[in-house]
N, C-alpha and C. Protein backbone atom coordinates (compact mmCIF):
# COMPACT_ATOMS: atom_id res chain seq x y z
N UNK A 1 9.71 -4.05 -0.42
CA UNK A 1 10.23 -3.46 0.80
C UNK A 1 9.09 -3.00 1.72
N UNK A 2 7.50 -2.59 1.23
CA UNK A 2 6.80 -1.89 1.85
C UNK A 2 6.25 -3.24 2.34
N UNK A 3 6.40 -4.46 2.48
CA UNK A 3 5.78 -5.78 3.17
C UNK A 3 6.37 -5.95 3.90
N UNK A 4 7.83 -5.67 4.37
CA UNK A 4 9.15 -5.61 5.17
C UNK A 4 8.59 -5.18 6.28
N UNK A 5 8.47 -3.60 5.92
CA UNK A 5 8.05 -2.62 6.72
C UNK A 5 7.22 -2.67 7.50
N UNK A 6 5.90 -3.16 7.05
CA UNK A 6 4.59 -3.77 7.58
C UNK A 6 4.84 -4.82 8.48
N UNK A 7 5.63 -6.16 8.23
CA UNK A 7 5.92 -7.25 8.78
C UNK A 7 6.81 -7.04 10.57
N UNK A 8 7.53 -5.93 9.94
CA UNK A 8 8.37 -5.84 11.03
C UNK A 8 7.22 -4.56 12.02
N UNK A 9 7.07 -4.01 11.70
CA UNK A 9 5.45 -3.11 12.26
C UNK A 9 4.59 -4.10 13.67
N UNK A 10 4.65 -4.82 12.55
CA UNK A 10 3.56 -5.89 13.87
C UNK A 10 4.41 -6.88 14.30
N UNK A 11 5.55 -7.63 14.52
CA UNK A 11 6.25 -7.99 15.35
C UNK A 11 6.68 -7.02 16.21
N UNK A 12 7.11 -5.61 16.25
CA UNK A 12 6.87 -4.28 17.15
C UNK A 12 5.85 -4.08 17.98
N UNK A 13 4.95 -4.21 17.55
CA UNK A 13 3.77 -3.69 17.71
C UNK A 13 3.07 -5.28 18.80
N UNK A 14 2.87 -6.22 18.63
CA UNK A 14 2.63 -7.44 19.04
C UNK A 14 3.70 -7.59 20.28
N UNK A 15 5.03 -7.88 20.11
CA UNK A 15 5.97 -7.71 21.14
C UNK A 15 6.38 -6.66 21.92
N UNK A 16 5.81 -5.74 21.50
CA UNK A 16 6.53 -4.26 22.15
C UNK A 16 8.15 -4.58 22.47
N UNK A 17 8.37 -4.13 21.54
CA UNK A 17 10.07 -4.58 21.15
C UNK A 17 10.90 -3.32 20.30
N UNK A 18 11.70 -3.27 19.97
CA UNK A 18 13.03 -2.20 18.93
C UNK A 18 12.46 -3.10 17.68
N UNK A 19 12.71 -2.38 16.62
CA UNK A 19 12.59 -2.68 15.23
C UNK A 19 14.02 -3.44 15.02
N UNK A 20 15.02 -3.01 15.87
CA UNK A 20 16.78 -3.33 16.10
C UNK A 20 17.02 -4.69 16.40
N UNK A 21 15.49 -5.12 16.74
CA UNK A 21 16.02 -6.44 17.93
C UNK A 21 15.54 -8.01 17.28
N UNK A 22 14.97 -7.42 15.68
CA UNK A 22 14.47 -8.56 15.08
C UNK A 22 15.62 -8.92 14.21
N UNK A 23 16.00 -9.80 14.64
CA UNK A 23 17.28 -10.98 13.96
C UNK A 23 17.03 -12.72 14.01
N UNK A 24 18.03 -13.45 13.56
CA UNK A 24 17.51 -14.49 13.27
C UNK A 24 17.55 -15.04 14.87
N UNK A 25 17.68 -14.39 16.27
CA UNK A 25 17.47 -14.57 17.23
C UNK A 25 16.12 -14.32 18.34
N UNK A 26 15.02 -13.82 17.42
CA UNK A 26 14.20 -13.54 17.44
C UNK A 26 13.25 -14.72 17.34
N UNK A 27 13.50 -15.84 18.16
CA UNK A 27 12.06 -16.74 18.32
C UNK A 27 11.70 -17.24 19.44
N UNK A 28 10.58 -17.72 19.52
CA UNK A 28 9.78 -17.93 20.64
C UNK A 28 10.59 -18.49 21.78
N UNK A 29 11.14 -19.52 21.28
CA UNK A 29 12.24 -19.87 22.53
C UNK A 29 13.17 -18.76 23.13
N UNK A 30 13.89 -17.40 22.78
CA UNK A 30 14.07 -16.74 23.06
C UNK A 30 13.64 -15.49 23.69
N UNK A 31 12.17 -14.88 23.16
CA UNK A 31 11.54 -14.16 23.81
C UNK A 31 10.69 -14.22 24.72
N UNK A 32 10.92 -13.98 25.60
CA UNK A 32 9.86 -13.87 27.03
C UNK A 32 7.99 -13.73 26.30
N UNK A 33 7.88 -12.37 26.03
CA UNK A 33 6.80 -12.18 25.62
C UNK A 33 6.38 -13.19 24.49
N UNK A 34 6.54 -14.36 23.90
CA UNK A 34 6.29 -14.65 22.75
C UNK A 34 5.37 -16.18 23.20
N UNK A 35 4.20 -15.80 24.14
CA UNK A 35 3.87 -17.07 24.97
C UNK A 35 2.47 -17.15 23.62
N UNK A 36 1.75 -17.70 24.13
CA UNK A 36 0.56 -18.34 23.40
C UNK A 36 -0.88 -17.13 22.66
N UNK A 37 -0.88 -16.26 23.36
CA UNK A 37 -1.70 -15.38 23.45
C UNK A 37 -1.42 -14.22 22.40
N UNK A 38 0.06 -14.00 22.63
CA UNK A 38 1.31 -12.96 21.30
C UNK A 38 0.99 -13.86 20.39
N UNK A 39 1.75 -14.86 20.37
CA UNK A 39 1.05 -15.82 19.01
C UNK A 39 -0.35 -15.53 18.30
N UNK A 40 -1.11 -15.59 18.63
CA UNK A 40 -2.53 -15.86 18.29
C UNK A 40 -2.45 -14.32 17.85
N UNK A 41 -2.40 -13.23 18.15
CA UNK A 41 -1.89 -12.39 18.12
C UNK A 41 -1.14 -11.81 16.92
N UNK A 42 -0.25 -12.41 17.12
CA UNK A 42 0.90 -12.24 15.21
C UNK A 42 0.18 -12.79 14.13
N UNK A 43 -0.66 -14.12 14.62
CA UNK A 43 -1.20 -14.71 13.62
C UNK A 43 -2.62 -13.79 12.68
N UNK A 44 -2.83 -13.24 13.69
CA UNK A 44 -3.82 -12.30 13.39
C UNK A 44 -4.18 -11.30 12.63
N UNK A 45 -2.54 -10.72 13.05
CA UNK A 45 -2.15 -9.25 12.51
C UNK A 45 -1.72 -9.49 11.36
N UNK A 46 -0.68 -10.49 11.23
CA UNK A 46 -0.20 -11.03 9.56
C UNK A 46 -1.34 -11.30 8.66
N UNK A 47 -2.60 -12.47 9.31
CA UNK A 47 -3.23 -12.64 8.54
C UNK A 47 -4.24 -11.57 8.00
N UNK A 48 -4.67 -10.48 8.58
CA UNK A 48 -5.83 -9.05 8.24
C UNK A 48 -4.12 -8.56 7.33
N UNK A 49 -2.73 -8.49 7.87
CA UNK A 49 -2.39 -7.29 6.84
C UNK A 49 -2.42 -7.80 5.40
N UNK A 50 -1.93 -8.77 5.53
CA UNK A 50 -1.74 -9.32 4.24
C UNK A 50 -2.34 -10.22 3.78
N UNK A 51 -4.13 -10.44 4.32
CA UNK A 51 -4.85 -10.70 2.99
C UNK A 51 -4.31 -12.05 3.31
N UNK A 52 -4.46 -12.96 4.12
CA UNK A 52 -4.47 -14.59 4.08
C UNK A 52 -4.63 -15.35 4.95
N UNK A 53 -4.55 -16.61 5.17
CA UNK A 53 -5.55 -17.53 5.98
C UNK A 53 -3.96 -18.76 6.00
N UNK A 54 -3.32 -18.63 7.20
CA UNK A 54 -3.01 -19.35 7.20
C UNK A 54 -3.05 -21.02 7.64
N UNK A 55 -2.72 -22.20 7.42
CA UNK A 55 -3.03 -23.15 7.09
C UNK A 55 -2.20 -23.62 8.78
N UNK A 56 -2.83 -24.45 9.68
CA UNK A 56 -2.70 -24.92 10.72
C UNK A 56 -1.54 -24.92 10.80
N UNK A 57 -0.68 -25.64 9.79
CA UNK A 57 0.92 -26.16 9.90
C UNK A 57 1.63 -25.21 10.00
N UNK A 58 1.24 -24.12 9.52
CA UNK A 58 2.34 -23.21 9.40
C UNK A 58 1.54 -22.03 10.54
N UNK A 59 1.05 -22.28 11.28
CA UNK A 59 0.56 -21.46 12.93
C UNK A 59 1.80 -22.26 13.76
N UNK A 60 1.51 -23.41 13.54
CA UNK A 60 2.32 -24.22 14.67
C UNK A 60 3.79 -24.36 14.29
N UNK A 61 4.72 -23.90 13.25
CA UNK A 61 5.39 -23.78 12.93
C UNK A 61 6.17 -22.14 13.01
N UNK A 62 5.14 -21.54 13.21
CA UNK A 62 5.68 -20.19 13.19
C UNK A 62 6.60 -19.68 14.06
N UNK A 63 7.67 -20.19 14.42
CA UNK A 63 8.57 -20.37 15.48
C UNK A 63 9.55 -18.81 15.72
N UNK A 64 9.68 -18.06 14.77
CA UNK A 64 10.97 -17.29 14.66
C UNK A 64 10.60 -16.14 13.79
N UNK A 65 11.07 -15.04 14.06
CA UNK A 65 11.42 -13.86 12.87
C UNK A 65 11.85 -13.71 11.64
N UNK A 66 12.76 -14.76 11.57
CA UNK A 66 13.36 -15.31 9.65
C UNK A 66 12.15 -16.45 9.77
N UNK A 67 11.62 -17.13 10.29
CA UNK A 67 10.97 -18.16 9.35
C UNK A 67 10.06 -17.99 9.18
N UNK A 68 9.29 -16.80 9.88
CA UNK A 68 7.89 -16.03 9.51
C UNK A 68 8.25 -15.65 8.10
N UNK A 69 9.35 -15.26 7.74
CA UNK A 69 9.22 -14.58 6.16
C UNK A 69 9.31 -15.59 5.20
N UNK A 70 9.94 -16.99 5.82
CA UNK A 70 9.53 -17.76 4.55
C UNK A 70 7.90 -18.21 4.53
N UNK A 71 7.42 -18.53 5.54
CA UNK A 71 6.04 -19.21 5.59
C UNK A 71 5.26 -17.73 4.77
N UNK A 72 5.28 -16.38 4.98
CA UNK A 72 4.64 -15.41 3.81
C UNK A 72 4.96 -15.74 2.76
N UNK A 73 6.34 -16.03 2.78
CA UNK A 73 6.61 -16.05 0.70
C UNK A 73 5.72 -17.09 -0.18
N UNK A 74 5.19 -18.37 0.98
CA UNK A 74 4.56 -19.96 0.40
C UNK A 74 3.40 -19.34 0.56
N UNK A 75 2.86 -17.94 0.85
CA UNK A 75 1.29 -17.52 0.42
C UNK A 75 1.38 -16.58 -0.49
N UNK A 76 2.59 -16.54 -1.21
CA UNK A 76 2.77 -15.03 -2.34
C UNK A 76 3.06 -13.66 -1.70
N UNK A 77 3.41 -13.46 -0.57
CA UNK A 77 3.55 -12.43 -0.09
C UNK A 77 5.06 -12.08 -0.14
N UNK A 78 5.42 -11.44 -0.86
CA UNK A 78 7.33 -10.83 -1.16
C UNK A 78 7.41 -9.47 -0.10
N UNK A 79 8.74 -10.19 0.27
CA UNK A 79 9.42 -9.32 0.98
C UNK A 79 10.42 -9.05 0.44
């Protein structure tokens, strides 16, 4: 639960957004703020919190709020 917490922290924190507002409606195609720069950005913050390096495919894939938590789980990171 305390990776939850963290995860949703910096999608807050990166988007300046409600903790309320992350649902499976929560992706780039939907959010205004979620241009190239936020990206690089999330990628950043995920990768220093939790200790990993993610792999090109899954930068360019990182599309959404639910599918960010599967691409952590394929580096060992439980939510």
């Amino acid at each position: 639960m305390e990776n939850l917490l963290k995860y949703n922290e910096i999608f807050t924190k990166v988007f300046n957004v409600k903790e309320n507002m992350l649902d499976k409606s929560f992706t780039f195609k939907d959010v205004d703020a979620w241009d190239s720069i936020a990206h690089l950005s999330l990628i950043s913050e995920l990768e220093d919190t939790f200790d990993i390096m993610f792999e090109t495919e899954d930068i360019l894939h990182y599309e959404s709020y639910l599918n960010g938590l599967n691409i952590l789980r394929k580096y060992g990171v439980e939510i």
